[in-house]
PDB file of N, CA and C in Angstrom:
ATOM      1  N   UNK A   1       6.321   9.885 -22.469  1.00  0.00           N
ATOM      2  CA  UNK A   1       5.463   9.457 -21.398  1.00  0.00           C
ATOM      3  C   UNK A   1       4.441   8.467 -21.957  1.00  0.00           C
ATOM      4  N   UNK A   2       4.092   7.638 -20.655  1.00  0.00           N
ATOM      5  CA  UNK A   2       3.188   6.287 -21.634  1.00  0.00           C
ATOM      6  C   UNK A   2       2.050   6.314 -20.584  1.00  0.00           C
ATOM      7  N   UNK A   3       0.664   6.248 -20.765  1.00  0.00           N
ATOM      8  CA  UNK A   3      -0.287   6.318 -19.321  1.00  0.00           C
ATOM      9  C   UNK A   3      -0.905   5.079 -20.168  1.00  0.00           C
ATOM     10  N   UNK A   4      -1.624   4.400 -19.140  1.00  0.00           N
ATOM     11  CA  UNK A   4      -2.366   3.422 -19.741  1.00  0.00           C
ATOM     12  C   UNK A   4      -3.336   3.299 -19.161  1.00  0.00           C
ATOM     13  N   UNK A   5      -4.640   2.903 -19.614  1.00  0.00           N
ATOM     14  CA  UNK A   5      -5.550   3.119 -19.055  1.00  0.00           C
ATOM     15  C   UNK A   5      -7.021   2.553 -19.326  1.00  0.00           C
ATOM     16  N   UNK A   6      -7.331   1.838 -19.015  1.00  0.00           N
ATOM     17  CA  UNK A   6      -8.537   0.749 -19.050  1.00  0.00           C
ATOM     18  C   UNK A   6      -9.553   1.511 -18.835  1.00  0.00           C
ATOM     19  N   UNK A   7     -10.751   1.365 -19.250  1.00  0.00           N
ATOM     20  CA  UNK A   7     -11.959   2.160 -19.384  1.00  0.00           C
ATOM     21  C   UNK A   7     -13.004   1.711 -20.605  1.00  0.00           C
ATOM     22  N   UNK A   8     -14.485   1.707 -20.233  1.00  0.00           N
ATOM     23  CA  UNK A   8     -14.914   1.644 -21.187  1.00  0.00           C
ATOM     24  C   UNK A   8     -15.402   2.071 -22.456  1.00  0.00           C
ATOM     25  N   UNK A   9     -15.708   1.645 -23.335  1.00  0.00           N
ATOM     26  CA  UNK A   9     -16.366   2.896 -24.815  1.00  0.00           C
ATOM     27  C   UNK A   9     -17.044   4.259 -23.778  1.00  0.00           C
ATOM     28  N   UNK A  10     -17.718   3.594 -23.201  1.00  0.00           N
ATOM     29  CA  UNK A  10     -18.868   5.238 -22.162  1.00  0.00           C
ATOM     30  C   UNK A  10     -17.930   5.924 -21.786  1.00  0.00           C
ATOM     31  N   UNK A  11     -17.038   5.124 -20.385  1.00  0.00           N
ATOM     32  CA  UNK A  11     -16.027   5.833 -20.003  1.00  0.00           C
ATOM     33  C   UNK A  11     -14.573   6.735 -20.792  1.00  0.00           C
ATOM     34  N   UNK A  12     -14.608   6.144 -22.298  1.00  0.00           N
ATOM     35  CA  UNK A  12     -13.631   6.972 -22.670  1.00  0.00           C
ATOM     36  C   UNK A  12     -14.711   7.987 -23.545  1.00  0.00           C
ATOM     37  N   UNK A  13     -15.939   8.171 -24.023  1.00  0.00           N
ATOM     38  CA  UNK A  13     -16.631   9.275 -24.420  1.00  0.00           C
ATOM     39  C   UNK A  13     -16.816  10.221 -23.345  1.00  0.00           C
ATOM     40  N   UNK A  14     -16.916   9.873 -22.099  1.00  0.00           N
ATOM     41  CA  UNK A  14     -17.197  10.939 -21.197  1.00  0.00           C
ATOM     42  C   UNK A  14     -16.181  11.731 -20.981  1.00  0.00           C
ATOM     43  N   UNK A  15     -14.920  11.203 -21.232  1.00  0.00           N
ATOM     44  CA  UNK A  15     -13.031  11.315 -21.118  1.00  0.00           C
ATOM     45  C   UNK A  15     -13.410  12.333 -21.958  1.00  0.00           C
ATOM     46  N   UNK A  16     -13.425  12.011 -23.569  1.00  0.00           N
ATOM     47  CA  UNK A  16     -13.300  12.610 -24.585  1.00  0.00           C
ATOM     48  C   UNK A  16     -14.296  14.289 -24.254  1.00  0.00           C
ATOM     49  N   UNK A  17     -15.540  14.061 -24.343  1.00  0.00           N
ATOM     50  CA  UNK A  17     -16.288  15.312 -23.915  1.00  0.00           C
ATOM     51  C   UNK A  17     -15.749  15.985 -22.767  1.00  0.00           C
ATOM     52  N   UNK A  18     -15.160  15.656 -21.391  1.00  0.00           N
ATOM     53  CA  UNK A  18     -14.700  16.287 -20.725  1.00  0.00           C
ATOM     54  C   UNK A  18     -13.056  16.988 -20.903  1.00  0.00           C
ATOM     55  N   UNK A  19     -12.373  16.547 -21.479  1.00  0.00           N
ATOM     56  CA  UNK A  19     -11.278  17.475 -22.044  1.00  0.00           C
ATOM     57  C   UNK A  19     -12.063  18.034 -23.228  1.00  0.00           C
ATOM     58  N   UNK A  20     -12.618  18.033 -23.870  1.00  0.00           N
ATOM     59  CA  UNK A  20     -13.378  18.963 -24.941  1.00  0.00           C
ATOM     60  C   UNK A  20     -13.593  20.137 -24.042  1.00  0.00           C
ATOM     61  N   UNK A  21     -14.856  19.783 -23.240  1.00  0.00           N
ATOM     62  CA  UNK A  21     -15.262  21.370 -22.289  1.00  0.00           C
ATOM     63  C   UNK A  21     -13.868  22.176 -21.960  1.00  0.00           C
ATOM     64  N   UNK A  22     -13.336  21.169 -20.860  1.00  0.00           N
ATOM     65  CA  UNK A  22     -12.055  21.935 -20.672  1.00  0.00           C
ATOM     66  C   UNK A  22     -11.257  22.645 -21.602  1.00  0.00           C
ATOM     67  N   UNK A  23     -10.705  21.952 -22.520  1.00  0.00           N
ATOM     68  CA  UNK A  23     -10.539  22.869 -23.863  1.00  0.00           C
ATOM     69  C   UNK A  23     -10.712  24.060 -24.017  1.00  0.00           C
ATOM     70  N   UNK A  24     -11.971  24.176 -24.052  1.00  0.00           N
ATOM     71  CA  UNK A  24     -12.788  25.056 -24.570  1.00  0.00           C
ATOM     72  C   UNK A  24     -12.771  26.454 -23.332  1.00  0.00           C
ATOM     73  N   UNK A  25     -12.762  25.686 -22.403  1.00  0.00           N
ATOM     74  CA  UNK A  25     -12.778  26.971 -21.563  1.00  0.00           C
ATOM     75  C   UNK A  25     -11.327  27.325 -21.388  1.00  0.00           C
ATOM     76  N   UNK A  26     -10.530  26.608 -21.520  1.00  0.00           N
ATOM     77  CA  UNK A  26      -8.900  27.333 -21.818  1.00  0.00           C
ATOM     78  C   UNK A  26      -8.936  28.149 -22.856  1.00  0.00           C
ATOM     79  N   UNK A  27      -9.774  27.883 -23.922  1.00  0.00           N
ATOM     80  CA  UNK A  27      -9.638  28.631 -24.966  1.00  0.00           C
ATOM     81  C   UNK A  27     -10.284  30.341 -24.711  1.00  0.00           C
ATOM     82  N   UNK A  28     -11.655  30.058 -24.186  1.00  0.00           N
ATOM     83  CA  UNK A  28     -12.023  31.063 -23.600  1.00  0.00           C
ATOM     84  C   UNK A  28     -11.216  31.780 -22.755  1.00  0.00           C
ATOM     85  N   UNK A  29     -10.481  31.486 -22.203  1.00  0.00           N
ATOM     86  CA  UNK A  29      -9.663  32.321 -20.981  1.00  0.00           C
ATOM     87  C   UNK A  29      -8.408  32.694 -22.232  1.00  0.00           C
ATOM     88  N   UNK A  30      -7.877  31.886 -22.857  1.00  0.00           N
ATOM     89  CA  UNK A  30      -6.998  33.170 -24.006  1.00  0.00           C
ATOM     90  C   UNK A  30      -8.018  34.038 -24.405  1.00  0.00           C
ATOM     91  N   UNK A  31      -8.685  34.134 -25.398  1.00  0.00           N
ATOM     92  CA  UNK A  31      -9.300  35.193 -26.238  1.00  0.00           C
ATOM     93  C   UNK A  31      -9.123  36.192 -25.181  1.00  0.00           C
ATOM     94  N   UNK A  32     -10.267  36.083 -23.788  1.00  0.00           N
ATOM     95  CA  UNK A  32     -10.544  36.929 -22.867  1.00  0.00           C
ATOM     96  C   UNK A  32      -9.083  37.621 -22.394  1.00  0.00           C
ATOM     97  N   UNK A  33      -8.419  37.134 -22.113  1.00  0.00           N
ATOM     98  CA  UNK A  33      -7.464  37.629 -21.869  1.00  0.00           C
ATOM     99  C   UNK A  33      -6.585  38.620 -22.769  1.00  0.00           C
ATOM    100  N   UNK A  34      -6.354  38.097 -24.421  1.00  0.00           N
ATOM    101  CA  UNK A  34      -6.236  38.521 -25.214  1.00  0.00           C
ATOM    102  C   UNK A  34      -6.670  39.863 -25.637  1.00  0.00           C
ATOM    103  N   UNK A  35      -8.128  39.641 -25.607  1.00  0.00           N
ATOM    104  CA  UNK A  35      -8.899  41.173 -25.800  1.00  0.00           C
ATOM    105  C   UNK A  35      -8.312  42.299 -24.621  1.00  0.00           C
ATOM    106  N   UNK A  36      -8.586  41.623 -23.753  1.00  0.00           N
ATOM    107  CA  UNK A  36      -8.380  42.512 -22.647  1.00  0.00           C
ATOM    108  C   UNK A  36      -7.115  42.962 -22.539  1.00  0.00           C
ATOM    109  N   UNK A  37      -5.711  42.577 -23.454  1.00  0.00           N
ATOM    110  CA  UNK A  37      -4.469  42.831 -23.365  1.00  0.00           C
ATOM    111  C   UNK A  37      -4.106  43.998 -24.466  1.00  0.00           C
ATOM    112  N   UNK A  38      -5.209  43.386 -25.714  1.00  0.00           N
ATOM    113  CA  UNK A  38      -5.186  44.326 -26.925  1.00  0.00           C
ATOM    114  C   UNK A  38      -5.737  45.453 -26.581  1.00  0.00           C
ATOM    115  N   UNK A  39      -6.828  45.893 -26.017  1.00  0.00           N
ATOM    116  CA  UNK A  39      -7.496  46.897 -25.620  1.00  0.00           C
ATOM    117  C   UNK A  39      -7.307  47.610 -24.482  1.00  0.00           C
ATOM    118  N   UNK A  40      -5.843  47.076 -24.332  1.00  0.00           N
ATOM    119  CA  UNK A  40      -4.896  48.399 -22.802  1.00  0.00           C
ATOM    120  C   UNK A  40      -5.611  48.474 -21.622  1.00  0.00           C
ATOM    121  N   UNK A  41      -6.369  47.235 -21.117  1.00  0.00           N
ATOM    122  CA  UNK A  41      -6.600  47.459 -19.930  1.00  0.00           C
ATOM    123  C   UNK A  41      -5.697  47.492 -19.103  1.00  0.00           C
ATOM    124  N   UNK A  42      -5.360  48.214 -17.924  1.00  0.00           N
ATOM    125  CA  UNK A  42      -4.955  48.085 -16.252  1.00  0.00           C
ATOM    126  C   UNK A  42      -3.770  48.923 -16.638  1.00  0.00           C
ATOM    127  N   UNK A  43      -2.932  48.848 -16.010  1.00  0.00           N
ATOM    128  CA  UNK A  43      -1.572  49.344 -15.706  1.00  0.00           C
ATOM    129  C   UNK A  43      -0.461  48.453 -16.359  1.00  0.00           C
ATOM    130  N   UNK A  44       0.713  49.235 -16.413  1.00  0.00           N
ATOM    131  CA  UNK A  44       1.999  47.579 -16.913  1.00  0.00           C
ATOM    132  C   UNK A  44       1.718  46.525 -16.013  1.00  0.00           C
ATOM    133  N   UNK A  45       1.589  46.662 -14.790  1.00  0.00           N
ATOM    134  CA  UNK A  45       1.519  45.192 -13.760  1.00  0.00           C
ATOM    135  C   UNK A  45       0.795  44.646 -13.891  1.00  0.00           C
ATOM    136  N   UNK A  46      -0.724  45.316 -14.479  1.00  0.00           N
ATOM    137  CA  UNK A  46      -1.853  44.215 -14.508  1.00  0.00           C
ATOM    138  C   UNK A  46      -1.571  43.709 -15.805  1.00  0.00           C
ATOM    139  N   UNK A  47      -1.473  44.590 -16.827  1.00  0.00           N
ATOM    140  CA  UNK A  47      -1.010  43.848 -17.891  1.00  0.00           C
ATOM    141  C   UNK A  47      -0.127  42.545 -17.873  1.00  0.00           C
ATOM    142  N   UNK A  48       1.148  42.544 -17.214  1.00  0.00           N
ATOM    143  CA  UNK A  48       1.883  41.653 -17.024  1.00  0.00           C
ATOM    144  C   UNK A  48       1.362  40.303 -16.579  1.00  0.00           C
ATOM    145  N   UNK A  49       0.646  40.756 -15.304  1.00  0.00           N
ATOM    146  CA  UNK A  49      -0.499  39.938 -14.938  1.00  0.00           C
ATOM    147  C   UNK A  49      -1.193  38.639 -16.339  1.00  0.00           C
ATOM    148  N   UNK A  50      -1.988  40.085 -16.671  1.00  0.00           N
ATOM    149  CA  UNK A  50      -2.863  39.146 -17.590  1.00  0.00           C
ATOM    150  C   UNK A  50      -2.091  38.299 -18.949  1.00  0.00           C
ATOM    151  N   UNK A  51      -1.017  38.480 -19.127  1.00  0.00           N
ATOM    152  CA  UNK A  51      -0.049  38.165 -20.278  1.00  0.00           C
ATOM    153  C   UNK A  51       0.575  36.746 -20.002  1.00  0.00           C
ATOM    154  N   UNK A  52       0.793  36.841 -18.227  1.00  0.00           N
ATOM    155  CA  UNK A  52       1.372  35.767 -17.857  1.00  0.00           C
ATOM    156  C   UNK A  52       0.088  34.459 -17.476  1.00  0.00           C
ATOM    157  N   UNK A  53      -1.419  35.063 -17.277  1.00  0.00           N
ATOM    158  CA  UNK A  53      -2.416  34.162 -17.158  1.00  0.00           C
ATOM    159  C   UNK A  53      -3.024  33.473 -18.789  1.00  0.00           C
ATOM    160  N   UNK A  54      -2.505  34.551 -19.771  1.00  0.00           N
ATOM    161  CA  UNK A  54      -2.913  34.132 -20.857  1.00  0.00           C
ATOM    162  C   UNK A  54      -2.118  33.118 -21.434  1.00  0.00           C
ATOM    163  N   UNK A  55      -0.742  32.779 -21.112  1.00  0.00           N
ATOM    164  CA  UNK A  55       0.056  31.984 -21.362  1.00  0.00           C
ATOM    165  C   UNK A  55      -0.165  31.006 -20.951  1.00  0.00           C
ATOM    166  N   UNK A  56      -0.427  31.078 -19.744  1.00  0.00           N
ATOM    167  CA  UNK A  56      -0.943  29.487 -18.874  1.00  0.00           C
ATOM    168  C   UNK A  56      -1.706  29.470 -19.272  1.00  0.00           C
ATOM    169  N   UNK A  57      -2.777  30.003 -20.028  1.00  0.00           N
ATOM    170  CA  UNK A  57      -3.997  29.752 -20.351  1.00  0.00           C
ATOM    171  C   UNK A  57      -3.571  28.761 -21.795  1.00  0.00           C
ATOM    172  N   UNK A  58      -3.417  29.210 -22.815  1.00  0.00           N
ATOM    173  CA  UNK A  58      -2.385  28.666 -23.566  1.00  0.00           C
ATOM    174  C   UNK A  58      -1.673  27.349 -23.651  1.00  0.00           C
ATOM    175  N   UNK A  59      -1.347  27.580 -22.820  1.00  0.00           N
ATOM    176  CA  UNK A  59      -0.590  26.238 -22.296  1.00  0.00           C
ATOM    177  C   UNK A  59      -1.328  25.141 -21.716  1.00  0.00           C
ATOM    178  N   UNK A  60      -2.616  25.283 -21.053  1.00  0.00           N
ATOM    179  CA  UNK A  60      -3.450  24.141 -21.015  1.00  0.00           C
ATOM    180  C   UNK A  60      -4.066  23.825 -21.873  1.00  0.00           C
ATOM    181  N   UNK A  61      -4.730  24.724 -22.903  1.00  0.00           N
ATOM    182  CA  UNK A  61      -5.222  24.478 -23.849  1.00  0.00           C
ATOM    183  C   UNK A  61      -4.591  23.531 -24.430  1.00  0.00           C
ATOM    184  N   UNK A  62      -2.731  23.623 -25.049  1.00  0.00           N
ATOM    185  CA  UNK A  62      -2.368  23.173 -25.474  1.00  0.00           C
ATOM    186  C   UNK A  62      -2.049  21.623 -25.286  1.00  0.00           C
ATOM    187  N   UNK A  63      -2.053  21.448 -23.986  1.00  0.00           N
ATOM    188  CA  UNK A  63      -1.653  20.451 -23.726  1.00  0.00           C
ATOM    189  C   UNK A  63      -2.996  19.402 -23.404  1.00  0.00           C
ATOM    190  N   UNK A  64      -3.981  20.191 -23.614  1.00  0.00           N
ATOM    191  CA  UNK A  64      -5.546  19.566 -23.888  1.00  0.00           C
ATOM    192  C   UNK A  64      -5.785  18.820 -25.390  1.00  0.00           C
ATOM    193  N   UNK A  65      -4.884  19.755 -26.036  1.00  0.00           N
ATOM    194  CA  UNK A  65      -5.380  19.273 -27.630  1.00  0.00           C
ATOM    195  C   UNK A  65      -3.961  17.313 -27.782  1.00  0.00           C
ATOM    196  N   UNK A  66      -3.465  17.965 -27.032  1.00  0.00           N
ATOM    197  CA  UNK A  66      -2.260  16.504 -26.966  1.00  0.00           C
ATOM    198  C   UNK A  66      -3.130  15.141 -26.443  1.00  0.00           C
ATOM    199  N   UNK A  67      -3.585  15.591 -24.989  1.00  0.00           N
ATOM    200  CA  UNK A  67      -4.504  14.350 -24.508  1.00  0.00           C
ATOM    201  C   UNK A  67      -5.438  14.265 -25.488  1.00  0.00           C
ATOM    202  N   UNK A  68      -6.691  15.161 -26.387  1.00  0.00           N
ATOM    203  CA  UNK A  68      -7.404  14.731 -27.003  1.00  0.00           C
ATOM    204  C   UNK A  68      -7.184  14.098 -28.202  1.00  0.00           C
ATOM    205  N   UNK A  69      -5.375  14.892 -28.938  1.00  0.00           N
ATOM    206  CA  UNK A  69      -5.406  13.954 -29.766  1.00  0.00           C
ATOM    207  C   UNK A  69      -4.767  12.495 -29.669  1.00  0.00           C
ATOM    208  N   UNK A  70      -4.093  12.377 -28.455  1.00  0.00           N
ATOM    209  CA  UNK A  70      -3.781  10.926 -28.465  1.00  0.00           C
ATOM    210  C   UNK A  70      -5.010   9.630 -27.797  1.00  0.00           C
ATOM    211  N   UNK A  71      -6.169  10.346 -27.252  1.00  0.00           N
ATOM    212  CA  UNK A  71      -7.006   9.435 -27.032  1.00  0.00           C
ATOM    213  C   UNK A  71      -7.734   9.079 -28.661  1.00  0.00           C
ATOM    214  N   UNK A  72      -7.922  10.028 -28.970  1.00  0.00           N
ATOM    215  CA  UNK A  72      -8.618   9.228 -30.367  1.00  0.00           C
ATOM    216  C   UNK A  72      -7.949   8.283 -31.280  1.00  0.00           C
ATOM    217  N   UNK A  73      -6.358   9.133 -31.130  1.00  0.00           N
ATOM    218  CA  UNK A  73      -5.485   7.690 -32.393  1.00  0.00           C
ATOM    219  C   UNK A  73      -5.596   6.278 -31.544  1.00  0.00           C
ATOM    220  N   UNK A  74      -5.381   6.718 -30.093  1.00  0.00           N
ATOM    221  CA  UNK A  74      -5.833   5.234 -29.647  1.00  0.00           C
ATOM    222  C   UNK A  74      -6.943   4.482 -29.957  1.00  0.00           C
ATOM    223  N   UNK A  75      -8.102   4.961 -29.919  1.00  0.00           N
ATOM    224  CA  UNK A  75      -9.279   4.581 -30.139  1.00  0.00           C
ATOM    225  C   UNK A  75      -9.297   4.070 -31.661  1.00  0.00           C
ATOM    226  N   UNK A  76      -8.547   4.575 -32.048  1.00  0.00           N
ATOM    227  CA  UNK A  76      -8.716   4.401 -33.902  1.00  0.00           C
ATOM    228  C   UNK A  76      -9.200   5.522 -34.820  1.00  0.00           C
TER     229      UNK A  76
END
């Protein structure tokens, strides 16, 4: 995939800090989830539940650290 995208130095720091936060709160939603999976909360269903939110959780994260790292090699 190729996005392209015009913007200025400001506009791509504000880019950059705003997938950071986001990041970060994906990251927060694993741990949380995590703990809460290690420490046997709910029933099998909620469990399942939370296993399958921690994954998506996961999974944005992950795909946060992709956009952040390809904006910076762009940048230099």
């Amino acid at each position: 995939m190729r996005l392209d995208l015009t913007a200025t130095e400001a506009q791509l720091d504000a880019l950059e800090r705003a997938l950071l936060k986001a990041r970060a709160g994906e990251l927060g939603e694993v741990r949380r989830r995590g703990v809460r999976l290690t420490a046997g909360y709910g029933d099998p269903t909620n469990r399942d539940v939370m296993d399958d939110e921690a994954r998506r959780a996961q999974l944005a994260h992950d795909v946060l650290t992709i956009l952040l790292d390809a904006l910076r090699a762009a940048r230099g």
